[in-house]
PDB file of N, CA and C in Angstrom:
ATOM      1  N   UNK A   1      53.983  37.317  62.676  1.00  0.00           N
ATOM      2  CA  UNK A   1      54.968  36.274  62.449  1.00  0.00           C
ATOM      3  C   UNK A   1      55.505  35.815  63.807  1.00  0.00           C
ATOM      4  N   UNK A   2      55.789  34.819  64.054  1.00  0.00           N
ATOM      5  CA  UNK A   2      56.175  33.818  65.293  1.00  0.00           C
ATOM      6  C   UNK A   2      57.631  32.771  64.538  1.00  0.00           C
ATOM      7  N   UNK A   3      58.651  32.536  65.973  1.00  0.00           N
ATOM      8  CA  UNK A   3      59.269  31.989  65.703  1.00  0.00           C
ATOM      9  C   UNK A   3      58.913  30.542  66.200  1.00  0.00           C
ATOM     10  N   UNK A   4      58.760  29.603  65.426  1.00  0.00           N
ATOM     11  CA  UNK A   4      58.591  28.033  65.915  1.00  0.00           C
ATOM     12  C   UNK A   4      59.340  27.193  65.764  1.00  0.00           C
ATOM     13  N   UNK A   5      59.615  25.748  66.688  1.00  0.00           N
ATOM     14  CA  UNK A   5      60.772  24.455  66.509  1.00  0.00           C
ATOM     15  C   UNK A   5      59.857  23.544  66.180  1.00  0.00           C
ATOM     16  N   UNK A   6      60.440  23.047  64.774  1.00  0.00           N
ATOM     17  CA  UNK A   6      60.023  22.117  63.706  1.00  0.00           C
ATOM     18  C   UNK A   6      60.642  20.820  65.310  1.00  0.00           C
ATOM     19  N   UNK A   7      59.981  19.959  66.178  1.00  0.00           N
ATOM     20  CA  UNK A   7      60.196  18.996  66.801  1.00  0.00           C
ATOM     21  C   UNK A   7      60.649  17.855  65.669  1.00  0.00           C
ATOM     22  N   UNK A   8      60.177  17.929  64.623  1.00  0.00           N
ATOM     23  CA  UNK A   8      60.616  16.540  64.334  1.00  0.00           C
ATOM     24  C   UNK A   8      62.273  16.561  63.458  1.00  0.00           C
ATOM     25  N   UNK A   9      63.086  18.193  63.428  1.00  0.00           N
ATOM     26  CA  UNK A   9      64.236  18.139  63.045  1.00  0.00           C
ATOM     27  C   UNK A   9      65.042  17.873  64.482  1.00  0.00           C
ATOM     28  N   UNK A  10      64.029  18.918  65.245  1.00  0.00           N
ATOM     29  CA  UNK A  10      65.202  18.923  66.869  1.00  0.00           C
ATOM     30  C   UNK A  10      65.963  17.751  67.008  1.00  0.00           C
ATOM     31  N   UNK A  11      66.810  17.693  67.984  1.00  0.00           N
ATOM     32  CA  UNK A  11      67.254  16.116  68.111  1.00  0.00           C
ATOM     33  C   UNK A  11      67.130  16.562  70.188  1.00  0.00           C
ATOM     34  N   UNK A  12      66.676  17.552  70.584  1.00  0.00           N
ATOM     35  CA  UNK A  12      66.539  17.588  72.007  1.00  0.00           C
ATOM     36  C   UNK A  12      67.043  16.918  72.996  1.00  0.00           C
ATOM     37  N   UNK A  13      68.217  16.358  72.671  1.00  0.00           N
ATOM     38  CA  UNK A  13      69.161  15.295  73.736  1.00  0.00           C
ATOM     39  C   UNK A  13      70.053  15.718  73.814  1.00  0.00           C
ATOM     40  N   UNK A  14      70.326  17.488  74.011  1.00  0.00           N
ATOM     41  CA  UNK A  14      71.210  17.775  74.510  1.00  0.00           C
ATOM     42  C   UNK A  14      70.983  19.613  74.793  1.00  0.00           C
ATOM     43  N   UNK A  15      71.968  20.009  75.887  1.00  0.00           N
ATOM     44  CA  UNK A  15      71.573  21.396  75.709  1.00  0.00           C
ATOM     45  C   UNK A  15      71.153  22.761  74.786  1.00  0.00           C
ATOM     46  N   UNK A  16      70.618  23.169  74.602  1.00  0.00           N
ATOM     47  CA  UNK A  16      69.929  23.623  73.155  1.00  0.00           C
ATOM     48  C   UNK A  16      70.843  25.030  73.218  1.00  0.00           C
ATOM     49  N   UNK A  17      71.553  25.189  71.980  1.00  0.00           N
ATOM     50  CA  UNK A  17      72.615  26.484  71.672  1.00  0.00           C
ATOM     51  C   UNK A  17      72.077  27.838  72.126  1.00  0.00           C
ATOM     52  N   UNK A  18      70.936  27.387  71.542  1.00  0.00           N
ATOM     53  CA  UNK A  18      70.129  29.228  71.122  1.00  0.00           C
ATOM     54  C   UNK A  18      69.521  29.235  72.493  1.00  0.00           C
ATOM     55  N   UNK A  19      69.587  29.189  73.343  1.00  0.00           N
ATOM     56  CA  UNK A  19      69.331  29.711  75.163  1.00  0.00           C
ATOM     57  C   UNK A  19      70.141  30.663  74.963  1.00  0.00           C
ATOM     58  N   UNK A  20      71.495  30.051  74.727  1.00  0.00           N
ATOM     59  CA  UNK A  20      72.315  31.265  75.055  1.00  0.00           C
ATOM     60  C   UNK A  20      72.507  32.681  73.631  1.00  0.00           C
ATOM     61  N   UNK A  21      72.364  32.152  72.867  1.00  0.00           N
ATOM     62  CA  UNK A  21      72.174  33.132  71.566  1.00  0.00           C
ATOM     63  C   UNK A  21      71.101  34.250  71.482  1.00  0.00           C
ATOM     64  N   UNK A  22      70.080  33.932  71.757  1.00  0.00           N
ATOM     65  CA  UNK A  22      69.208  34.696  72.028  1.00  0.00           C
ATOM     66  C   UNK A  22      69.682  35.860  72.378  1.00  0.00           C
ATOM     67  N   UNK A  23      69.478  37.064  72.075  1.00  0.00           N
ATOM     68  CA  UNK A  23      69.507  38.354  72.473  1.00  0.00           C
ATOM     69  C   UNK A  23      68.856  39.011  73.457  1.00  0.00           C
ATOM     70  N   UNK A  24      67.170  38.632  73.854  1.00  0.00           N
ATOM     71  CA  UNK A  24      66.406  38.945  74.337  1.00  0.00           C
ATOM     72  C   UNK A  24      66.030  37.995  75.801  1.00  0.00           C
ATOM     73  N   UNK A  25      66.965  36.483  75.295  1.00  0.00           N
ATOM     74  CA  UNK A  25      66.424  35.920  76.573  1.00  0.00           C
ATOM     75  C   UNK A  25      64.902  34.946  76.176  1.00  0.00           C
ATOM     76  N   UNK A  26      64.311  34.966  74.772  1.00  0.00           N
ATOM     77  CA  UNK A  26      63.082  34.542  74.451  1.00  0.00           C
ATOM     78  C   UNK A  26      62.806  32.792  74.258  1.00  0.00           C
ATOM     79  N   UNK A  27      64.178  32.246  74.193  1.00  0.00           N
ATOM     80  CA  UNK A  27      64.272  31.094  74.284  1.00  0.00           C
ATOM     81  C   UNK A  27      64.413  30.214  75.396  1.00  0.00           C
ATOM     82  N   UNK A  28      63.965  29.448  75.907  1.00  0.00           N
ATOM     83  CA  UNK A  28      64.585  28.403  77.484  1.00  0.00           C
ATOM     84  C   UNK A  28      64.314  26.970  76.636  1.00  0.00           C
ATOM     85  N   UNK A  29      64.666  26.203  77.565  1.00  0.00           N
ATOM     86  CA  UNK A  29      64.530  24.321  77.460  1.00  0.00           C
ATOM     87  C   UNK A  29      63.680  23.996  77.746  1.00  0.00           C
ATOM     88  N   UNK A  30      62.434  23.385  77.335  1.00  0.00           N
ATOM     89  CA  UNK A  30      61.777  23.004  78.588  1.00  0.00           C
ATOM     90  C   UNK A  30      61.919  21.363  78.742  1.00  0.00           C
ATOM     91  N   UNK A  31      61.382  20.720  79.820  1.00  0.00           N
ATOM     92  CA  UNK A  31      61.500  19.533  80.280  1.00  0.00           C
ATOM     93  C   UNK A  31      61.343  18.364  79.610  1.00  0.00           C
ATOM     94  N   UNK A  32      61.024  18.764  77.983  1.00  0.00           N
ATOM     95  CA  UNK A  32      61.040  17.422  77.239  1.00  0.00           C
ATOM     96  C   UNK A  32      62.133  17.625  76.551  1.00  0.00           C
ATOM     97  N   UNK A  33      63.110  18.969  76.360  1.00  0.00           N
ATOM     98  CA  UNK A  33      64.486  19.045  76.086  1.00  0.00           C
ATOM     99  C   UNK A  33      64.129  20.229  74.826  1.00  0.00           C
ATOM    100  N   UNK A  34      63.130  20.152  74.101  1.00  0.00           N
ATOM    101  CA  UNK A  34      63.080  20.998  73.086  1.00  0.00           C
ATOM    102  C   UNK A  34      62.782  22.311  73.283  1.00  0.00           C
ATOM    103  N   UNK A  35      63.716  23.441  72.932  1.00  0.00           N
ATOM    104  CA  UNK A  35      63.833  24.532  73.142  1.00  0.00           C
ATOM    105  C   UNK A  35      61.608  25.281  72.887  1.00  0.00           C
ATOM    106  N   UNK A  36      61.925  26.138  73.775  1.00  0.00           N
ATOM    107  CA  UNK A  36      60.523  27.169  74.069  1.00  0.00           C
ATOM    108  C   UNK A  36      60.813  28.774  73.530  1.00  0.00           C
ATOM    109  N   UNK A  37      59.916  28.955  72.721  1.00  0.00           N
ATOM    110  CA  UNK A  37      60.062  30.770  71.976  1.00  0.00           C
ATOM    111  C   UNK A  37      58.971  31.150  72.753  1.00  0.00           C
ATOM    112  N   UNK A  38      59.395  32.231  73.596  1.00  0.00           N
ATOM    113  CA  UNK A  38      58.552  33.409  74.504  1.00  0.00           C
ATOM    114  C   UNK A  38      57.979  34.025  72.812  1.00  0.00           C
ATOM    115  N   UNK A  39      56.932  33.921  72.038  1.00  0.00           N
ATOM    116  CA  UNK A  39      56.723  34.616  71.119  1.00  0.00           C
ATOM    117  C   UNK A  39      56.492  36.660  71.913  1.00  0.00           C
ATOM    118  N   UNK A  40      56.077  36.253  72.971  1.00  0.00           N
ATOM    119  CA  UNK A  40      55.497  37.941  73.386  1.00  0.00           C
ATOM    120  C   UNK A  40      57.194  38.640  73.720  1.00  0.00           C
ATOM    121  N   UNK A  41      58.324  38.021  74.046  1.00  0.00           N
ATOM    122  CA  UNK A  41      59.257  38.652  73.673  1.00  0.00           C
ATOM    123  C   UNK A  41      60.583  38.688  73.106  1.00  0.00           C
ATOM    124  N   UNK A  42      60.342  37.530  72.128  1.00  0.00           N
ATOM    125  CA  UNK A  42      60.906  37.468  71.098  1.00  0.00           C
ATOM    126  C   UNK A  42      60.459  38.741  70.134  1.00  0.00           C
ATOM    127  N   UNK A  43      62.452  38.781  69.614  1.00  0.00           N
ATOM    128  CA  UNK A  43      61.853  40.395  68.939  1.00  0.00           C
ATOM    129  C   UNK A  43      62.566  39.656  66.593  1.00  0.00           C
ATOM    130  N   UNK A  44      62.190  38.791  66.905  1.00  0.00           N
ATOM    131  CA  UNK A  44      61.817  38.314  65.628  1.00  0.00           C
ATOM    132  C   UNK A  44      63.470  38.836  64.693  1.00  0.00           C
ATOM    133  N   UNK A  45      64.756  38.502  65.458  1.00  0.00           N
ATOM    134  CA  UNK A  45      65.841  39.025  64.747  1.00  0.00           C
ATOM    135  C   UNK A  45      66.370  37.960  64.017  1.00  0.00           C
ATOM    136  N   UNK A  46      65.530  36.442  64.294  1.00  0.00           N
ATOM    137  CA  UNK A  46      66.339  35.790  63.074  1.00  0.00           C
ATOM    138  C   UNK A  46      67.624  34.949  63.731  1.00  0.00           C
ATOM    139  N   UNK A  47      68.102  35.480  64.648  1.00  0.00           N
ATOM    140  CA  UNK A  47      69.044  34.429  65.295  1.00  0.00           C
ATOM    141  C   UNK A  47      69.677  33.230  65.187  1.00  0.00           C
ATOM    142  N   UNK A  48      68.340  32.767  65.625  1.00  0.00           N
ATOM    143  CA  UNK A  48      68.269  31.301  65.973  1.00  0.00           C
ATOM    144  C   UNK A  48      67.884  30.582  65.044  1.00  0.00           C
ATOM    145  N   UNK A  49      66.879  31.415  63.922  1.00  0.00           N
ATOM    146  CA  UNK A  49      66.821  30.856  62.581  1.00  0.00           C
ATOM    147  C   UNK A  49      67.923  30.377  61.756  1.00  0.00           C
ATOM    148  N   UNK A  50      69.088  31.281  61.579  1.00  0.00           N
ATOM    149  CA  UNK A  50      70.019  31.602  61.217  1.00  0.00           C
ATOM    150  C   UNK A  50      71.064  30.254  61.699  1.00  0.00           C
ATOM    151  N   UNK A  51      70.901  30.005  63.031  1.00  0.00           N
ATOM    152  CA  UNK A  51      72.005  29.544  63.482  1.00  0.00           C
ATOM    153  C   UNK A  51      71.879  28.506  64.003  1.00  0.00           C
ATOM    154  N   UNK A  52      70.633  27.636  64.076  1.00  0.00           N
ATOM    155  CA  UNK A  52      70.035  26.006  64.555  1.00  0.00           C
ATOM    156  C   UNK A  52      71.029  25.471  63.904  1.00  0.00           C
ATOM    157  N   UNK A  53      71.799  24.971  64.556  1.00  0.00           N
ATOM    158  CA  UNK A  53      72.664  23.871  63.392  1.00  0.00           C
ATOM    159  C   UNK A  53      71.775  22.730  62.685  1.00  0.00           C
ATOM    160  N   UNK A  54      70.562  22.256  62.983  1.00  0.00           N
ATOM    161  CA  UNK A  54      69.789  21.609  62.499  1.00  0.00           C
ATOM    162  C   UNK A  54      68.579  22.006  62.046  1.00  0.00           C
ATOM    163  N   UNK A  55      68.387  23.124  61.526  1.00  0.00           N
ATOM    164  CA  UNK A  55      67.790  23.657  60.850  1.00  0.00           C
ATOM    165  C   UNK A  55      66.228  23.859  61.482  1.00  0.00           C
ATOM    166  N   UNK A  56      66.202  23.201  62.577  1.00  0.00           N
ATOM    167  CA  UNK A  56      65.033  23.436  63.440  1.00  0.00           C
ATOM    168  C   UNK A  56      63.988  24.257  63.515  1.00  0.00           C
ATOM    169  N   UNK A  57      64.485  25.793  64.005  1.00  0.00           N
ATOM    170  CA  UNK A  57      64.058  27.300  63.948  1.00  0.00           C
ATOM    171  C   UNK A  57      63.592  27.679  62.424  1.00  0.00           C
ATOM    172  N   UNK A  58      62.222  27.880  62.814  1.00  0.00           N
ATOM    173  CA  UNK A  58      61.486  28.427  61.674  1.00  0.00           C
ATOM    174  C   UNK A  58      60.359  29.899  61.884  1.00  0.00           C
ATOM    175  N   UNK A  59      60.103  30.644  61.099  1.00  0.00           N
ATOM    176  CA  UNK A  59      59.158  31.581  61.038  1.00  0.00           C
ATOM    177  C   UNK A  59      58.038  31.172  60.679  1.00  0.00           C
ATOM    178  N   UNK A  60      57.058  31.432  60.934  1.00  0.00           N
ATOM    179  CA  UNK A  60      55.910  31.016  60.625  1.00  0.00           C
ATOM    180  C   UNK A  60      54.960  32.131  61.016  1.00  0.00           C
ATOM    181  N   UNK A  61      54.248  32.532  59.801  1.00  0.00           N
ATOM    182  CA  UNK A  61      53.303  33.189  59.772  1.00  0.00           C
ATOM    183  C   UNK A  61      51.993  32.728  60.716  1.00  0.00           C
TER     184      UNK A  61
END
């Protein structure tokens, strides 16, 4: 299981929450604005799933 950003909920025009939520550090921005999941150390707690205010963050098998 992998955590992935549904791009077409993101709205990426602005600093992305879950950088800092992250527990592990598995999330950054990258340069088109839409948040990046380190899947190798992301430890799959649900977080950011949980807490996208836009429902973005998804699991995916």
């Amino acid at each position: 299981m992998t955590v992935e950003v549904d791009k077409a909920l993101c709205p990426h025009n602005h600093v992305c929450p879950l950088v800092r939520l992250c527990p592990v550090g598995a999330i950054t921005q990258g340069l088109d604005g839409f948040p990046v999941v380190d899947n190798e150390a992301c430890i799959l707690c649900g977080k950011c799933v949980r807490k996208c205010p836009m429902k973005a963050m998804q699991f995916v098998e």
